[in-house]
C-alpha atoms as a PDB file:
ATOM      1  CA  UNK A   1     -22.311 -13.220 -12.575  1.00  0.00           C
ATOM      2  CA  UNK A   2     -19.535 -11.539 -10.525  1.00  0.00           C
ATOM      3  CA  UNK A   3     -21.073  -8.940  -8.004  1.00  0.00           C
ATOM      4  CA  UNK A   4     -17.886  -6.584  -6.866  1.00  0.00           C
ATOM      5  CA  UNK A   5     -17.622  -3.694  -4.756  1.00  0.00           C
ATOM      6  CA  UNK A   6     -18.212  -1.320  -7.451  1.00  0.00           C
ATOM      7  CA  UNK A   7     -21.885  -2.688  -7.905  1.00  0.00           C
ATOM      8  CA  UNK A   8     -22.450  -2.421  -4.441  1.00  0.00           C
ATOM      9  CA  UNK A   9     -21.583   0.741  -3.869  1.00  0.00           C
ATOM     10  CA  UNK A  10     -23.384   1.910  -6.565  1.00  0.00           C
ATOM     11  CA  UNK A  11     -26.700  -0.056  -5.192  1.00  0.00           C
ATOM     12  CA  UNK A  12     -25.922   1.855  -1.833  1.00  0.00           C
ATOM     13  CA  UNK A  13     -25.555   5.407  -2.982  1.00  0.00           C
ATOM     14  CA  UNK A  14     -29.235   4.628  -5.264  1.00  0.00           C
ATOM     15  CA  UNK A  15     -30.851   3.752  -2.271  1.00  0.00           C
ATOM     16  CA  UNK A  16     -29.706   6.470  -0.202  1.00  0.00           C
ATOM     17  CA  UNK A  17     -30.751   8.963  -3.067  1.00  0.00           C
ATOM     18  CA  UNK A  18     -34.353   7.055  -3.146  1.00  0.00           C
ATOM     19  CA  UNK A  19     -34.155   7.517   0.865  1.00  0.00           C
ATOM     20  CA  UNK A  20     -32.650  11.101   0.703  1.00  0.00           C
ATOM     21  CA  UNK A  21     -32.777  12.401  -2.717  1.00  0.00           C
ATOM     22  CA  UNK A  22     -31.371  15.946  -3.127  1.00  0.00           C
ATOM     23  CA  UNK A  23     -29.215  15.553   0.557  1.00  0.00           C
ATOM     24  CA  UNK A  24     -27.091  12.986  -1.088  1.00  0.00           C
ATOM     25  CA  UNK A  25     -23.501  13.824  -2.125  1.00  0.00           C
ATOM     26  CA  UNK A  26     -21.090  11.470  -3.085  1.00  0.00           C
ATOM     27  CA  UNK A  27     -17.364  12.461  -2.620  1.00  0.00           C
ATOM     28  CA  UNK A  28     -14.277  11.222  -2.794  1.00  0.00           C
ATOM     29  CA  UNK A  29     -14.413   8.376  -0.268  1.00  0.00           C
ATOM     30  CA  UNK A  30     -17.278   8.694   1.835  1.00  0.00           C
ATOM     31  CA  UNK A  31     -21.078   9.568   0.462  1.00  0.00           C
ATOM     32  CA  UNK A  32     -22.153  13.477   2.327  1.00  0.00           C
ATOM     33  CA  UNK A  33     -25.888  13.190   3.815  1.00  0.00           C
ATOM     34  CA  UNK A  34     -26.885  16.774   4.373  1.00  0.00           C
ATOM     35  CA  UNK A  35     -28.926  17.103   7.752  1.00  0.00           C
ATOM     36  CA  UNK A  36     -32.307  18.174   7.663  1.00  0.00           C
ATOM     37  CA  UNK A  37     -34.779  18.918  10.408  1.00  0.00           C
ATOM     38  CA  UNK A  38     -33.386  16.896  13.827  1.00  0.00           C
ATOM     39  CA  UNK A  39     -31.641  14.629  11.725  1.00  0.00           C
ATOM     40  CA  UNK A  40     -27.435  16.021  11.862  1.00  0.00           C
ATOM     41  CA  UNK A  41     -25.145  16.134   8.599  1.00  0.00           C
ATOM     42  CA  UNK A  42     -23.685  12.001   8.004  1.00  0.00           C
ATOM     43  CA  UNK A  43     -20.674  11.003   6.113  1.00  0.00           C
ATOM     44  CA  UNK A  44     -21.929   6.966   4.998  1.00  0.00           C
ATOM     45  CA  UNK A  45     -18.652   4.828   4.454  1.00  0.00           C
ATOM     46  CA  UNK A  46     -19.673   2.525   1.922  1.00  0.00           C
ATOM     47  CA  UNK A  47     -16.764  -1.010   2.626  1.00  0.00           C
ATOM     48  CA  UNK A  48     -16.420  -4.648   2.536  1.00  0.00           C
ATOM     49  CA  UNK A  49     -14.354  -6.995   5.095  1.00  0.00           C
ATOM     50  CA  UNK A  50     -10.375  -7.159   4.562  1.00  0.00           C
ATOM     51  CA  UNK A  51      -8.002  -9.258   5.812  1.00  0.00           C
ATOM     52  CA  UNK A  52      -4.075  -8.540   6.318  1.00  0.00           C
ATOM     53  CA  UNK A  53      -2.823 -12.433   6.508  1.00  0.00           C
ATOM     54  CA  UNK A  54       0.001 -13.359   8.534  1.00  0.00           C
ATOM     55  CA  UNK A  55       0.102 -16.960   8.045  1.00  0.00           C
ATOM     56  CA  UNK A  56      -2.760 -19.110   6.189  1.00  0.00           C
ATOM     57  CA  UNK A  57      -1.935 -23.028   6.859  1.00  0.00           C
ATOM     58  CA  UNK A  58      -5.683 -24.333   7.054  1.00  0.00           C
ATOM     59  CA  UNK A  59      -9.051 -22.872   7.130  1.00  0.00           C
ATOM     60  CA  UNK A  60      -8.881 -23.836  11.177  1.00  0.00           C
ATOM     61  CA  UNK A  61      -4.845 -22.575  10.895  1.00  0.00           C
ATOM     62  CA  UNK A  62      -4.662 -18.996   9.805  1.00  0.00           C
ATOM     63  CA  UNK A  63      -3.614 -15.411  11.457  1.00  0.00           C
ATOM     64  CA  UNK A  64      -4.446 -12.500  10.474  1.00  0.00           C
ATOM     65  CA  UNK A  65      -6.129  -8.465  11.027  1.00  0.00           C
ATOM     66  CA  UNK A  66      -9.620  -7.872  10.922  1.00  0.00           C
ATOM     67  CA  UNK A  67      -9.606  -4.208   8.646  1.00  0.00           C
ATOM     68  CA  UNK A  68     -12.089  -2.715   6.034  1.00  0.00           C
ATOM     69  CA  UNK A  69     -11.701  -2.004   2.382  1.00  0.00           C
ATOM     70  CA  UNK A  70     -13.561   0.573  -0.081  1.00  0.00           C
ATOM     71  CA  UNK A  71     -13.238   2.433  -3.128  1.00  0.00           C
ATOM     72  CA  UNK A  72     -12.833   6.426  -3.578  1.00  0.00           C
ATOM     73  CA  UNK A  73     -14.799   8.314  -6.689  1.00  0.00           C
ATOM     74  CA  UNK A  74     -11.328   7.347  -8.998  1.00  0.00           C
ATOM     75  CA  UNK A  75     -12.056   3.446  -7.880  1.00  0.00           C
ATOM     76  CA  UNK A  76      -8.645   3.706  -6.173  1.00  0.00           C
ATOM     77  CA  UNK A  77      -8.722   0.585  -3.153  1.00  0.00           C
ATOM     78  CA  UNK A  78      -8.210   1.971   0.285  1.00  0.00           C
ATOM     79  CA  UNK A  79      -7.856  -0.879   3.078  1.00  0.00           C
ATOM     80  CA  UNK A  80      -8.207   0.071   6.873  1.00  0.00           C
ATOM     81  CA  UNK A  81      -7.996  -1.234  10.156  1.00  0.00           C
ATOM     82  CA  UNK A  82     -10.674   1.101  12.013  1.00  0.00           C
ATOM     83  CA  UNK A  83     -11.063  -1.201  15.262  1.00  0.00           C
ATOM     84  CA  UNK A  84      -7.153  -1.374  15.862  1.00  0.00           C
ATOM     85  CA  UNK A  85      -7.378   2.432  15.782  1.00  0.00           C
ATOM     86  CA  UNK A  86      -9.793   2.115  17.820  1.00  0.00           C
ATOM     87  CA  UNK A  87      -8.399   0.131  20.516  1.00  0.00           C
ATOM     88  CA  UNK A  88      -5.210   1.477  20.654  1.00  0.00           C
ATOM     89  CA  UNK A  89      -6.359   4.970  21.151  1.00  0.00           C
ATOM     90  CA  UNK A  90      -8.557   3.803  24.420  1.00  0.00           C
ATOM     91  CA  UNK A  91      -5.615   2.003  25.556  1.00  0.00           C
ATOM     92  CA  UNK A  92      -3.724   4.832  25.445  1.00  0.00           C
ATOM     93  CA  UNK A  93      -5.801   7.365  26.654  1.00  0.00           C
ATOM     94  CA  UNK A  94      -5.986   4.856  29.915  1.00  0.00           C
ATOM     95  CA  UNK A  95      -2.014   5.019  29.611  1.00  0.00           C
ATOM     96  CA  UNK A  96      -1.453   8.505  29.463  1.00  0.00           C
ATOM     97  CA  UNK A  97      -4.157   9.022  32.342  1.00  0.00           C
ATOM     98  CA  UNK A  98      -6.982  10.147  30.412  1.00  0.00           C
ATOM     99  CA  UNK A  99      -4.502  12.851  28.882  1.00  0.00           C
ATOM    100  CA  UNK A 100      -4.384  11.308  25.411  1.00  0.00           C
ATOM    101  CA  UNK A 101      -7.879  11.879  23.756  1.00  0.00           C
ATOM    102  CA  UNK A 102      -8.027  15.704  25.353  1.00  0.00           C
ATOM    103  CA  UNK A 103      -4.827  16.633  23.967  1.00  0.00           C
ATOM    104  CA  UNK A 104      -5.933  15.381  20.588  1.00  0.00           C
ATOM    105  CA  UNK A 105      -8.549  17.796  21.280  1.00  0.00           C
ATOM    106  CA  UNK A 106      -6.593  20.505  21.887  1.00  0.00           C
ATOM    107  CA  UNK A 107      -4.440  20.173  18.924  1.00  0.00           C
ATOM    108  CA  UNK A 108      -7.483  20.078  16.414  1.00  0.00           C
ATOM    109  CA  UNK A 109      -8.626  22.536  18.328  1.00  0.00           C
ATOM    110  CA  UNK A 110      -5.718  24.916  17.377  1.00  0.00           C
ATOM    111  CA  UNK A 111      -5.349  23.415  14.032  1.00  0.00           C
ATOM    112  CA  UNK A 112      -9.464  24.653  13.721  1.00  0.00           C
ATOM    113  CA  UNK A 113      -7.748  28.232  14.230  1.00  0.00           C
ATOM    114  CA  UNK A 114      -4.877  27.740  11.959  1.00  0.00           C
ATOM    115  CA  UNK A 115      -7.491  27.159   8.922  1.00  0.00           C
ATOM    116  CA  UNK A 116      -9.950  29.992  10.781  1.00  0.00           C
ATOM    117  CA  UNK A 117      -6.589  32.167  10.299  1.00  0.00           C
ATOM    118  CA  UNK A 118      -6.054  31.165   6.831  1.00  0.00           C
ATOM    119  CA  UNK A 119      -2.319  30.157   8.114  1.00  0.00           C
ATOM    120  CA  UNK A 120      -2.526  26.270   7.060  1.00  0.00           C
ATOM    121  CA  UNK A 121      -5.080  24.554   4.489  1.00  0.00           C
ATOM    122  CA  UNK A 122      -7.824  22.890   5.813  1.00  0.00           C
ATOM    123  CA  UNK A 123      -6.641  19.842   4.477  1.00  0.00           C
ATOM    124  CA  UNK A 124      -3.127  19.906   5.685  1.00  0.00           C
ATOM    125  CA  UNK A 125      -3.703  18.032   9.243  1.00  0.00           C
ATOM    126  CA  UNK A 126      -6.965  15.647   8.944  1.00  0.00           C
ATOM    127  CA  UNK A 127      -7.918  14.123  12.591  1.00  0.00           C
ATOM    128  CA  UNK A 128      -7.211  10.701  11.693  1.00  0.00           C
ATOM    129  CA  UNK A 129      -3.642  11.792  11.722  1.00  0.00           C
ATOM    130  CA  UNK A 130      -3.790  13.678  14.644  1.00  0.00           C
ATOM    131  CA  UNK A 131      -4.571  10.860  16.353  1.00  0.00           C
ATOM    132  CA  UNK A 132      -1.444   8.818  14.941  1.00  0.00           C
ATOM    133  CA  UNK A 133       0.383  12.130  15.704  1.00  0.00           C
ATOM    134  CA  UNK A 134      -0.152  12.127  19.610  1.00  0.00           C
ATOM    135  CA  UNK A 135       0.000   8.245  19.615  1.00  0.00           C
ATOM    136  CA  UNK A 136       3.141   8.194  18.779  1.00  0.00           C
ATOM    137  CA  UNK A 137       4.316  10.781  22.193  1.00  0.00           C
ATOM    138  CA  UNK A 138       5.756   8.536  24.858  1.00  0.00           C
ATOM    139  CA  UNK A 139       3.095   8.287  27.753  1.00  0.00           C
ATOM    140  CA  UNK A 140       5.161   9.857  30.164  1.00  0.00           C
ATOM    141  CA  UNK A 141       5.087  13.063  27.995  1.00  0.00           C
ATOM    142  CA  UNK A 142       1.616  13.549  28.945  1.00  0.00           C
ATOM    143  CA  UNK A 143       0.251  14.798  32.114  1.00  0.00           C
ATOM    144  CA  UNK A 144       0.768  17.713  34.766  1.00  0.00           C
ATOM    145  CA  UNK A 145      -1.066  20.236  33.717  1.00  0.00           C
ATOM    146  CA  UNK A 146      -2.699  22.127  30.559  1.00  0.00           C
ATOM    147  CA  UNK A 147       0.192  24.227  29.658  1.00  0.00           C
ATOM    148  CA  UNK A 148       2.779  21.687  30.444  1.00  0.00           C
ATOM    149  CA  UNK A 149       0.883  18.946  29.064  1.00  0.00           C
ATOM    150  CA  UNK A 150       0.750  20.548  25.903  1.00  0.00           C
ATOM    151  CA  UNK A 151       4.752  22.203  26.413  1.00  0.00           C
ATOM    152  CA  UNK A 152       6.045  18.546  26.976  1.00  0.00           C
ATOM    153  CA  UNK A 153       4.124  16.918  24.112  1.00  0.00           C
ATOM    154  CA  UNK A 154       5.310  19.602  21.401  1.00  0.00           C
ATOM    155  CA  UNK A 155       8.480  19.524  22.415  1.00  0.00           C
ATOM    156  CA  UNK A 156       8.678  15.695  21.975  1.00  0.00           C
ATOM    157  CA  UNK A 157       7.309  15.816  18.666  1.00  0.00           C
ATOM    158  CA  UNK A 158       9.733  18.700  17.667  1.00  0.00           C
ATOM    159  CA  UNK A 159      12.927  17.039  18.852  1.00  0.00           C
ATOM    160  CA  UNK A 160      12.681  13.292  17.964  1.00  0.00           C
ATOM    161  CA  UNK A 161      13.461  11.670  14.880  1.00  0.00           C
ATOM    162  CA  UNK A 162       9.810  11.268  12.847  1.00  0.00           C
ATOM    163  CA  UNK A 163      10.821   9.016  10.242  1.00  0.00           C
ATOM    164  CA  UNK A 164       9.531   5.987  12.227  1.00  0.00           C
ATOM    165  CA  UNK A 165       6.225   7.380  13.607  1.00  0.00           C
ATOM    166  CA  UNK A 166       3.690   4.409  12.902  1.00  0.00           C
ATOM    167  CA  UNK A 167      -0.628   5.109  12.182  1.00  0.00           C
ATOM    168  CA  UNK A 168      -2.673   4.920  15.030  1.00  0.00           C
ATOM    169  CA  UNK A 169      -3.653   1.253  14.520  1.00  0.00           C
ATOM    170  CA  UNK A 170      -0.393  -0.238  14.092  1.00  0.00           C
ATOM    171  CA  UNK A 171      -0.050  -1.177  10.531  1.00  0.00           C
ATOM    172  CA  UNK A 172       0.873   1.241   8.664  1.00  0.00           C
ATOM    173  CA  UNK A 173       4.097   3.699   9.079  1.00  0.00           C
ATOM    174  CA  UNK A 174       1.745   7.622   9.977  1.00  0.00           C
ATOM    175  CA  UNK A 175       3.904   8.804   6.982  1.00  0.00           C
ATOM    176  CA  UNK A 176       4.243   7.227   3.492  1.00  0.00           C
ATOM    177  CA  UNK A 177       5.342   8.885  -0.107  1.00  0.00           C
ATOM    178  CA  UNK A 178       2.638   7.328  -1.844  1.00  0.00           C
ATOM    179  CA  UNK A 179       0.761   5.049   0.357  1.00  0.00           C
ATOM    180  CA  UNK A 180      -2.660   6.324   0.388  1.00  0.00           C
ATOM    181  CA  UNK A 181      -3.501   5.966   3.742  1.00  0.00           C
ATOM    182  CA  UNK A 182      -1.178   8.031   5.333  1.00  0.00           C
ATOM    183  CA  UNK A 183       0.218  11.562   5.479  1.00  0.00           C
ATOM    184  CA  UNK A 184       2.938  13.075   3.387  1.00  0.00           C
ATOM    185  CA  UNK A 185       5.975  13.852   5.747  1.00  0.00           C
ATOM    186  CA  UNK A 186       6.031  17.554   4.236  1.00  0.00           C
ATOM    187  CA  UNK A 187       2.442  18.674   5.150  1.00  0.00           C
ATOM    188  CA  UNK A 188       3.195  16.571   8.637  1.00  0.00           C
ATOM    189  CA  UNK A 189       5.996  19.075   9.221  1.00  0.00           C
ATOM    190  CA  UNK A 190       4.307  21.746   8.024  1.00  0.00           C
ATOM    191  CA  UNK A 191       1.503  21.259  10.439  1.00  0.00           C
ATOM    192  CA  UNK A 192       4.039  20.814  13.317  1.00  0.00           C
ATOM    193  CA  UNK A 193       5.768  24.124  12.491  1.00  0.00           C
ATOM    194  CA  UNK A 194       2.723  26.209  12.466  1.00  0.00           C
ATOM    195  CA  UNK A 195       1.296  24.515  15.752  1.00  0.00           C
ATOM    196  CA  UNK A 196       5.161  25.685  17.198  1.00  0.00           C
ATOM    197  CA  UNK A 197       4.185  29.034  15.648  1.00  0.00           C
ATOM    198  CA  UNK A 198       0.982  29.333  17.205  1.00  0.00           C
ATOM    199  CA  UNK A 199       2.249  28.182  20.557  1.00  0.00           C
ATOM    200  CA  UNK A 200       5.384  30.840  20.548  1.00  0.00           C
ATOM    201  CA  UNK A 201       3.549  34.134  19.856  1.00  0.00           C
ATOM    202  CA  UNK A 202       0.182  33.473  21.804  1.00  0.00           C
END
């Protein structure tokens, strides 16, 4: 008897409801575990192991990345690679001098006011592609200080060409037309334009 990723998940999500009853809320890709008492609100990723293969010659002869796959509520396959994102992120926040992560701050920090505002969806500019956003800046772009840091950085991202801008972890171009693990170039620009918006007439 074949036991897939489907059954498991569904095994999961009836234990956590057993565990949790009412607090559970399955959504699209994650399962939403309302907080009660001391316990805080928990989004439960429900995946199995991937592997991206680069060459397979023997089972002692084979390359490859470590990454994750899992199902959404439309059983469409996502695959990711959460501990390159990982990675590269630190190493670039040591790059950039510890500038990296608290600029990525900043700007989901003004993209919290945008949606506050009602001038961008909140679904236009998720973290995760924040992240990839900033990751993509040359290191010497950050640094100096707050309002330079963030001057330099925007102004980078305005003026180069975007086409090539890669996720976060390295394997996957930030911006796709149908990929679903990455942004659509239009809501990337539109997120950019409004940031420049906000930035102009503060």
């Amino acid at each position: 008897m074949q036991y897939t990723l489907h059954d498991f998940k569904r095994e999961v999500i009836d234990w956590l409801i057993t565990k949790y009853g009412f607090l559970v809320k399955p959504s699209g890709k994650a399962v939403y575990i309302e907080g009660a008492g001391t316990r805080r609100n928990a989004d439960v990723l429900i995946a199995a192991g991937h592997r991206r293969y680069y060459t397979y010659k023997a089972a002692y002869n084979q390359t490859y990345e470590e990454g994750i796959c899992f199902f959404n509520s439309l059983g469409d396959c996502t695959y990711n690679f959460p501990k390159q994102h990982s990675d590269n992120c630190t190493k670039k926040h040591q790059a950039t001098n510890r500038w990296f992560k608290h600029s990525v701050r900043i700007l989901k920090n003004a993209r919290n006011k945008l949606i506050v505002d009602k001038k961008i969806e909140g679904d236009l500019a998720p973290s995760y592609f924040i992240e990839g956003l900033l990751y993509n800046v040359p290191n010497d772009r950050f640094g100096g200080n707050e309002v330079a840091n963030f001057k330099d950085v925007l102004d980078w991202i305005l003026t180069t060409d975007r086409s090539n801008f890669v996720c976060a972890n390295g394997m996957y171009y930030l911006c796709h037309a149908t990929s679903p693990v990455t942004w659509r170039a239009e809501k990337r620009d539109r997120f950019i334009n409004a940031i420049s918006d906000l930035w102009n007439n503060w």
